[in-house]
Protein backbone atom coordinates (compact mmCIF):
# COMPACT_ATOMS: atom_id res chain seq x y z
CA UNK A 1 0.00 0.00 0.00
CA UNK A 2 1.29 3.61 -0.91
CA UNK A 3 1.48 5.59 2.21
CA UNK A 4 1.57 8.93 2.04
CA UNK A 5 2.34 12.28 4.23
CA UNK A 6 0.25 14.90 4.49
CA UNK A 7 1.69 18.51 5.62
CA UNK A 8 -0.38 21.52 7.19
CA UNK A 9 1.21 24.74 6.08
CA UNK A 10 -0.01 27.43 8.25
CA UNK A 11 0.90 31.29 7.17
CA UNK A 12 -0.35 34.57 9.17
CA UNK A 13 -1.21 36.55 6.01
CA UNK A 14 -3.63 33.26 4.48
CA UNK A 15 -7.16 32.78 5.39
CA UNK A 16 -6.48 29.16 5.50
CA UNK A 17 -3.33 26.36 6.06
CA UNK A 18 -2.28 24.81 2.75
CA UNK A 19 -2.14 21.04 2.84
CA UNK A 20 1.15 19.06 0.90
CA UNK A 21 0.75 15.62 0.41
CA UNK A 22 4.13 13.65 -0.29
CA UNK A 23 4.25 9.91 -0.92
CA UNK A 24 6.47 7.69 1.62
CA UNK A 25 8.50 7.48 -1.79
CA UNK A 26 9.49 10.58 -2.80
CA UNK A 27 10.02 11.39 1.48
CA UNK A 28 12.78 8.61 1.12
CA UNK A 29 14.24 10.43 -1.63
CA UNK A 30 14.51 13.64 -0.15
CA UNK A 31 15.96 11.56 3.07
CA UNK A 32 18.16 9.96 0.63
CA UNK A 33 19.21 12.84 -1.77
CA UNK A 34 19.56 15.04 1.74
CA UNK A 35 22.03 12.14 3.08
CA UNK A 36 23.99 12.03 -0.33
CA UNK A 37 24.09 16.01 -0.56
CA UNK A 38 25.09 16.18 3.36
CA UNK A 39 27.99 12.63 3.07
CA UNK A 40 29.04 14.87 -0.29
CA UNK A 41 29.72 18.02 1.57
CA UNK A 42 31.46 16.09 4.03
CA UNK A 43 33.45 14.60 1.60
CA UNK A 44 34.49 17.52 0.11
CA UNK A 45 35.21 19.52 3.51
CA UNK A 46 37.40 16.87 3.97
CA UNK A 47 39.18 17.33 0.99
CA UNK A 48 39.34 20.49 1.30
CA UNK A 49 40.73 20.77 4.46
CA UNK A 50 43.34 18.18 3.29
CA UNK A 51 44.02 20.40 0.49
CA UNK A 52 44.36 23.76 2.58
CA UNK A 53 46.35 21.78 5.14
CA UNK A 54 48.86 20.34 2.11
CA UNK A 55 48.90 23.91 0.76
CA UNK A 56 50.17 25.36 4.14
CA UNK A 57 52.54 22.43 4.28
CA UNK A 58 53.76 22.89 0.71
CA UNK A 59 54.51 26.51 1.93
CA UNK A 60 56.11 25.66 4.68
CA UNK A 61 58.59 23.59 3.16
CA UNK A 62 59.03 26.31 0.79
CA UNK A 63 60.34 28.60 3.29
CA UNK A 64 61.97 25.80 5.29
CA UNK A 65 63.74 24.98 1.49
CA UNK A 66 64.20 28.83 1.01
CA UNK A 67 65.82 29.49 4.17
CA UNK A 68 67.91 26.23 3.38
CA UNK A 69 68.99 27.27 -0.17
CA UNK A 70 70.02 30.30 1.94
CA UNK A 71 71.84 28.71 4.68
CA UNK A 72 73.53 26.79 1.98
CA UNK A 73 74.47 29.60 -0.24
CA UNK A 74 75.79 31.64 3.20
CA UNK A 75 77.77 28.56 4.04
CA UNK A 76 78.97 28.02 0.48
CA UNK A 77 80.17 31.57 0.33
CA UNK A 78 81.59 31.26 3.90
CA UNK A 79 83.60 27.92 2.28
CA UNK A 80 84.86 30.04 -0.41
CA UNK A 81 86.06 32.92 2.03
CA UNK A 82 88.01 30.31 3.70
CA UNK A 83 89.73 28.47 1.14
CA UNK A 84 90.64 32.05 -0.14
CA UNK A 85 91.74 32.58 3.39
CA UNK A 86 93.64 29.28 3.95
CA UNK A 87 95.33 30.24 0.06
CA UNK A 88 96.17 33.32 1.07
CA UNK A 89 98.42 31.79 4.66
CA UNK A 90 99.44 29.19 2.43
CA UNK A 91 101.41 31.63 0.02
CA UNK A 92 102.63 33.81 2.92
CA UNK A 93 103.75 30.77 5.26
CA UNK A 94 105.72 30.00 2.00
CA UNK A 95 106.60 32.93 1.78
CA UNK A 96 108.00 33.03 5.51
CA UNK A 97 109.75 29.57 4.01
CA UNK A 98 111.87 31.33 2.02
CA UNK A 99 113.18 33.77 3.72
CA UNK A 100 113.91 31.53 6.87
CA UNK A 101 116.06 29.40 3.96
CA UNK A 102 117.97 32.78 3.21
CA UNK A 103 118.35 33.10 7.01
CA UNK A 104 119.41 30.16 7.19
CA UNK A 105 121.68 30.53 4.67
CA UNK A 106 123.42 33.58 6.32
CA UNK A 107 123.55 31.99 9.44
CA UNK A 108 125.48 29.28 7.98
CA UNK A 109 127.67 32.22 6.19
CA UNK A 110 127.86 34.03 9.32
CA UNK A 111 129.16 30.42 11.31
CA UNK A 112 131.63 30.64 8.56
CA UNK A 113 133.17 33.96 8.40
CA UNK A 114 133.20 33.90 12.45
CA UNK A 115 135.75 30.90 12.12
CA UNK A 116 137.38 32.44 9.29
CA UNK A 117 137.87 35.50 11.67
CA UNK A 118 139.38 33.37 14.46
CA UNK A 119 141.82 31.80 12.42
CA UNK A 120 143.14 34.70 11.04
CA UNK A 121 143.16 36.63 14.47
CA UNK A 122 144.61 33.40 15.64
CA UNK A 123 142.57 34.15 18.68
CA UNK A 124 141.66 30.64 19.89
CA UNK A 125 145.24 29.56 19.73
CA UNK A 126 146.66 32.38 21.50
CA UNK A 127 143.71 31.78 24.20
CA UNK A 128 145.11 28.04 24.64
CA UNK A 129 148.58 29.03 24.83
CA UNK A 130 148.41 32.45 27.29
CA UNK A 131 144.66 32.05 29.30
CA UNK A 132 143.16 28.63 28.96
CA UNK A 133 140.01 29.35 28.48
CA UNK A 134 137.06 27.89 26.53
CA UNK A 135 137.88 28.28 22.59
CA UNK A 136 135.27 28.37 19.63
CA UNK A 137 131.49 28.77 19.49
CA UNK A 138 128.76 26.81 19.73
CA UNK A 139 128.89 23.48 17.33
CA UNK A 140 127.80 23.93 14.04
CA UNK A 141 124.54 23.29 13.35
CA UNK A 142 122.90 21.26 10.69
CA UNK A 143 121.04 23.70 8.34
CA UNK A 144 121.43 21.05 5.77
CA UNK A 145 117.80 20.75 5.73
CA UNK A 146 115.67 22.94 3.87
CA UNK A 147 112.33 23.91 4.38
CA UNK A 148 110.33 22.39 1.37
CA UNK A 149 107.01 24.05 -0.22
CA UNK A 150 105.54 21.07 -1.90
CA UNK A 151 104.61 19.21 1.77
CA UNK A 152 101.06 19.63 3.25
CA UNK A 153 99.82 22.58 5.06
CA UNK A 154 99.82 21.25 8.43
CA UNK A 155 103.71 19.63 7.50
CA UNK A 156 104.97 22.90 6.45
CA UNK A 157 102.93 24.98 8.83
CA UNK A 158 104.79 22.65 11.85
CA UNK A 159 108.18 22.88 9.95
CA UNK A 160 108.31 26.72 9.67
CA UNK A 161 107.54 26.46 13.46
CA UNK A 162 110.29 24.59 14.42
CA UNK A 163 112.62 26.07 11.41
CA UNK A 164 111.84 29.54 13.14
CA UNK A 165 112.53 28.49 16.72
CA UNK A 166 115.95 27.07 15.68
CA UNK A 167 117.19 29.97 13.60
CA UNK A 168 115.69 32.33 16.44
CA UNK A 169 117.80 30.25 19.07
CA UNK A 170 120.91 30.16 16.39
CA UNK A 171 120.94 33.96 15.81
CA UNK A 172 121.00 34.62 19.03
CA UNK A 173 123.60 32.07 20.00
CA UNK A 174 125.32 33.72 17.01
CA UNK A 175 124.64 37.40 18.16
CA UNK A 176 126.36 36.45 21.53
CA UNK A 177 129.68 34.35 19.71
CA UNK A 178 130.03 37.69 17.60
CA UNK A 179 129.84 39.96 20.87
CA UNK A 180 132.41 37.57 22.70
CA UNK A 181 134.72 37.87 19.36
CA UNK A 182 134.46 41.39 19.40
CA UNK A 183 135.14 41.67 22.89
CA UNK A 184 138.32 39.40 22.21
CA UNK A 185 139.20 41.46 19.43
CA UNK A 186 139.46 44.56 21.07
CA UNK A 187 141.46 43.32 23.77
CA UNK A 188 143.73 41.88 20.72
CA UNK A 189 143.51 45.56 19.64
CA UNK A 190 144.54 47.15 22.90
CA UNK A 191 146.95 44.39 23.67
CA UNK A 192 148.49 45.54 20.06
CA UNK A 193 148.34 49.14 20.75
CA UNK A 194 150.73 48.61 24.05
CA UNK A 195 153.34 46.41 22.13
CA UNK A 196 153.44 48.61 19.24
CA UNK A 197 156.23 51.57 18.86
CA UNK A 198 153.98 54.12 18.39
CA UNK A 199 155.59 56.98 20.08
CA UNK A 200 158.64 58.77 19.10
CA UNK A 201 161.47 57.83 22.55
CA UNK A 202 162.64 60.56 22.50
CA UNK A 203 161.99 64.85 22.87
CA UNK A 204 164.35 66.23 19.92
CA UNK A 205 165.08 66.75 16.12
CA UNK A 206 165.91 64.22 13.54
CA UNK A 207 169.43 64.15 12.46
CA UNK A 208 169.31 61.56 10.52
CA UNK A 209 166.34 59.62 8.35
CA UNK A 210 165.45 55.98 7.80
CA UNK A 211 167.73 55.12 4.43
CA UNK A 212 170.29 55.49 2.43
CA UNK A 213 172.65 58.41 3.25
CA UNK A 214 176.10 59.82 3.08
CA UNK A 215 178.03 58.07 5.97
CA UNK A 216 179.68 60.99 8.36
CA UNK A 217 182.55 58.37 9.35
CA UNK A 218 184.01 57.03 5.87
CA UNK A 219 181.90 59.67 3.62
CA UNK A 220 180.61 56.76 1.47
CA UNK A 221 176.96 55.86 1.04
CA UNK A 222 175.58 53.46 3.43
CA UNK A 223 172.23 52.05 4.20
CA UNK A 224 171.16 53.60 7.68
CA UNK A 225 168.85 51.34 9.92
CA UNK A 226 167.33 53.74 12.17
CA UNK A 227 166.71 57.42 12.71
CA UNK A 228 168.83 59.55 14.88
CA UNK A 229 166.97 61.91 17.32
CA UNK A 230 169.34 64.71 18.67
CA UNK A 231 169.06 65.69 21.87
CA UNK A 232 170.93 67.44 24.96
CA UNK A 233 172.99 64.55 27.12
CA UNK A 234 171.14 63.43 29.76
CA UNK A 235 167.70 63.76 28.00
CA UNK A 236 164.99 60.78 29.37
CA UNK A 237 164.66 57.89 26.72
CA UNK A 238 161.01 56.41 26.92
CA UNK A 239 159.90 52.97 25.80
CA UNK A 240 158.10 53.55 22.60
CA UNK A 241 155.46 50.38 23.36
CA UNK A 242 155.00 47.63 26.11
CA UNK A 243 157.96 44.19 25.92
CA UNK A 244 160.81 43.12 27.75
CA UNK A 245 164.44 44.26 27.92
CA UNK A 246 165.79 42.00 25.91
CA UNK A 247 169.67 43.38 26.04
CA UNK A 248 170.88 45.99 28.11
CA UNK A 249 174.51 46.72 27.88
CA UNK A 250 177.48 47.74 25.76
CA UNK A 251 177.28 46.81 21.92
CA UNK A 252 180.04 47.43 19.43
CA UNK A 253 179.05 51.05 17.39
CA UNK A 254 175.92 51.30 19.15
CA UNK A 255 177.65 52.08 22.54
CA UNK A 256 175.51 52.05 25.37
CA UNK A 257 172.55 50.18 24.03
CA UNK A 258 168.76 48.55 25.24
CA UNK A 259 166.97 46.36 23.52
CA UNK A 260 163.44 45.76 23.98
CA UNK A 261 161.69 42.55 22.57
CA UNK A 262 157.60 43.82 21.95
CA UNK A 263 156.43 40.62 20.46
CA UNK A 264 155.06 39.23 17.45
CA UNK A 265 158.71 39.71 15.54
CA UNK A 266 158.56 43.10 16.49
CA UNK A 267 161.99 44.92 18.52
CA UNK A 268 163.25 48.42 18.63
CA UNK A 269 166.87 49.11 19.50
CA UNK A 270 168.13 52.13 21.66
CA UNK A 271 172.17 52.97 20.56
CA UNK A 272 174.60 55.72 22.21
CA UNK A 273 172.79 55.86 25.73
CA UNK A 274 174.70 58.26 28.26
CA UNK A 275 173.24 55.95 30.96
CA UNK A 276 171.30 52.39 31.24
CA UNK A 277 168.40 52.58 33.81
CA UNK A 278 167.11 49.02 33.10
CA UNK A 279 168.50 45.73 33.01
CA UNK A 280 168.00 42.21 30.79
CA UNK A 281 164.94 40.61 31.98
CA UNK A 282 162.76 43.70 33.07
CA UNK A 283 159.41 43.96 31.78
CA UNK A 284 158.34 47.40 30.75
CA UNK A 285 155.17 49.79 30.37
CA UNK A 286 154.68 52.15 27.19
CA UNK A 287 156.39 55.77 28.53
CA UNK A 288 158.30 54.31 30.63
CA UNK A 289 161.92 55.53 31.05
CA UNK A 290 164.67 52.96 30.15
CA UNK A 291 167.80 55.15 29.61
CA UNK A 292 169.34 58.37 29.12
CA UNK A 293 170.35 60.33 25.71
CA UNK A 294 174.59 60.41 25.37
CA UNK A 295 177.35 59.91 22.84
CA UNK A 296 178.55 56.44 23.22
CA UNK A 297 180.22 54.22 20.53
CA UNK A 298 180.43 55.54 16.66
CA UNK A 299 178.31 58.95 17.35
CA UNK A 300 179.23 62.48 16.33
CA UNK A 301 176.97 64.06 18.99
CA UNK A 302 174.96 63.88 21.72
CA UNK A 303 171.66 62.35 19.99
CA UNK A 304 169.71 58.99 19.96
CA UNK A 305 169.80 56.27 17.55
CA UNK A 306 166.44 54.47 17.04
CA UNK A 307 165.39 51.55 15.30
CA UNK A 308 162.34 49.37 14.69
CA UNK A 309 162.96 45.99 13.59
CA UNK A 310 160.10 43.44 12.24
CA UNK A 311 161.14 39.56 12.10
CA UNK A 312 165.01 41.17 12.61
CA UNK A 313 164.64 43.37 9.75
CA UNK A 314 164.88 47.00 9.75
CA UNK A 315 162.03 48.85 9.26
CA UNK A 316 161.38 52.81 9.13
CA UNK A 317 160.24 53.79 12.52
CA UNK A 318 158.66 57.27 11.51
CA UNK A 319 155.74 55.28 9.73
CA UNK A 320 155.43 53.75 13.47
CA UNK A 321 155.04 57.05 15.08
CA UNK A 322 152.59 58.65 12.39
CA UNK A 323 150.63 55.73 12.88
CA UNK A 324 150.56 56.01 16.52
């Protein structure tokens, strides 16, 4: 049997209700089509929502891949800044290399020419034979090695380090052996300065050069060894330099004569003395007074006869006194 609804539609402005009358039918299809239209809208809220949830997702991993891309590019450029960095202390550590090999080089030089300097001085011998003491510098050192600019940067990093500590600690091991030899040197110097003739013995006026000359006893030419200094009798002779009185006494044409030993091959000779105030043996002081001026042995006057002799050969003693 076909049931049916009826409705009573009841409006303020109408005499009357309306009546609707709806099959059971057609009520199950607007149940059904109301169930389909509300399960659709569901449906699509849902997806919807999905969709609008995806999109915010899908924007947030834009930014997230934005802000990475940035990140990225900041570190990428902070890579670059750093190899250009690490490049740029790479060319100045070899750089710094080099010039520790040059100073290394001069060191060696420098180790070199020191020794040089001591042989010719012969200062370390001399030290043996008069003071004892210590001789040389420190012990060569091995700068064989060079510091190479093909190894890795750590490697050659570490190696200027340590080639830079040992030239530091060479240079100024160096530094001191070069103030020591100077220090010896100038005690050479002074030491040098005492034993050499470099003051005329005598107050008075030359008489007679270093040379040939006309001789006053047989009026031939004869080669004269010294330079005579006249002078009143009695007039103080001084020793022109530091030595020892090597004769003291009467010798042939000389008359009364010293002789005074200054080292290194190096003698003067005092001839016609009035009087002798020293004696073989005695050591004696630059200025100090050995004898007295007087006309002993082959002399024609009161005066002084002076030489300078080197290795026993005669020797001009005015370049002696200039030079002193």
């Amino acid at each position: 049997m076909n049931k049916k609804f009826t409705l009573y539609v009841f409006h303020d402005r109408a005499p009357y209700p309306r009546r609707l009358t709806i099959s059971a039918k057609s009520v199950a299809v607007v149940v059904l089509v109301l169930l389909a239209s509300i399960l659709s809208a569901a449906f699509v809220f849902r997806d919807y929502s999905g969709l609008r949830s995806a999109k915010e997702k899908a924007r947030a991993m834009e930014k997230l891949v934005a802000f990475q891309q940035k990140k990225i590019a900041g570190q990428s450029a902070t890579i670059q800044n750093q190899e250009k960095e690490l490049a740029g202390q790479r060319a100045r550590m070899e750089d710094v290399a080099r010039q520790l090999n040059v100073v290394r080089d001069r060191l060696t030089t420098l180790g070199e020419f020191e020794k040089k300097i001591r042989i010719i001085t012969d200062i370390d011998n001399r030290e043996i034979r008069h003071t004892h003491l210590g001789v040389g510098g420190p012990e060569t050192r091995d700068f064989s090695r060079t510091l190479s600019l093909s190894v890795p940067h750590k490697d050659l990093f570490e190696n200027v380090n340590e080639m830079a500590a040992e030239l530091s600690s060479a240079s100024s091991e160096q530094e001191a052996q070069f103030m020591i030899l100077l220090k010896r040197l100038e005690d050479q110097q002074k030491e040098l300065a005492k034993t050499t003739p470099s003051i005329c013995p005598v107050k008075g006026e030359v008489s007679s050069v270093f040379g040939y000359r006309e001789s006053p006893f047989s009026g031939e030419w004869e080669f004269h060894k010294g330079l005579d200094l006249a002078a009143p009798s009695g007039t103080p002779v001084v020793a022109p330099a530091a030595g020892v009185i090597s004769f003291a006494g009467r010798r042939g044409g000389y008359g009364n004569a010293i002789c005074i030993d200054h080292g290194k091959g190096v003698e003067t000779r005092f001839g016609h003395l009035s009087a002798i105030l020293k004696k073989e043996g005695d050591k004696v002081r630059k200025g100090d007074v050995i004898g007295l001026v007087g006309n002993t042995g082959s002399s024609t006057g009161s005066h002084l006869h002076y030489e300078v002799r080197l290795n026993n050969v005669p020797v001009n003693p005015v370049k002696y006194i200039k030079a002193g």
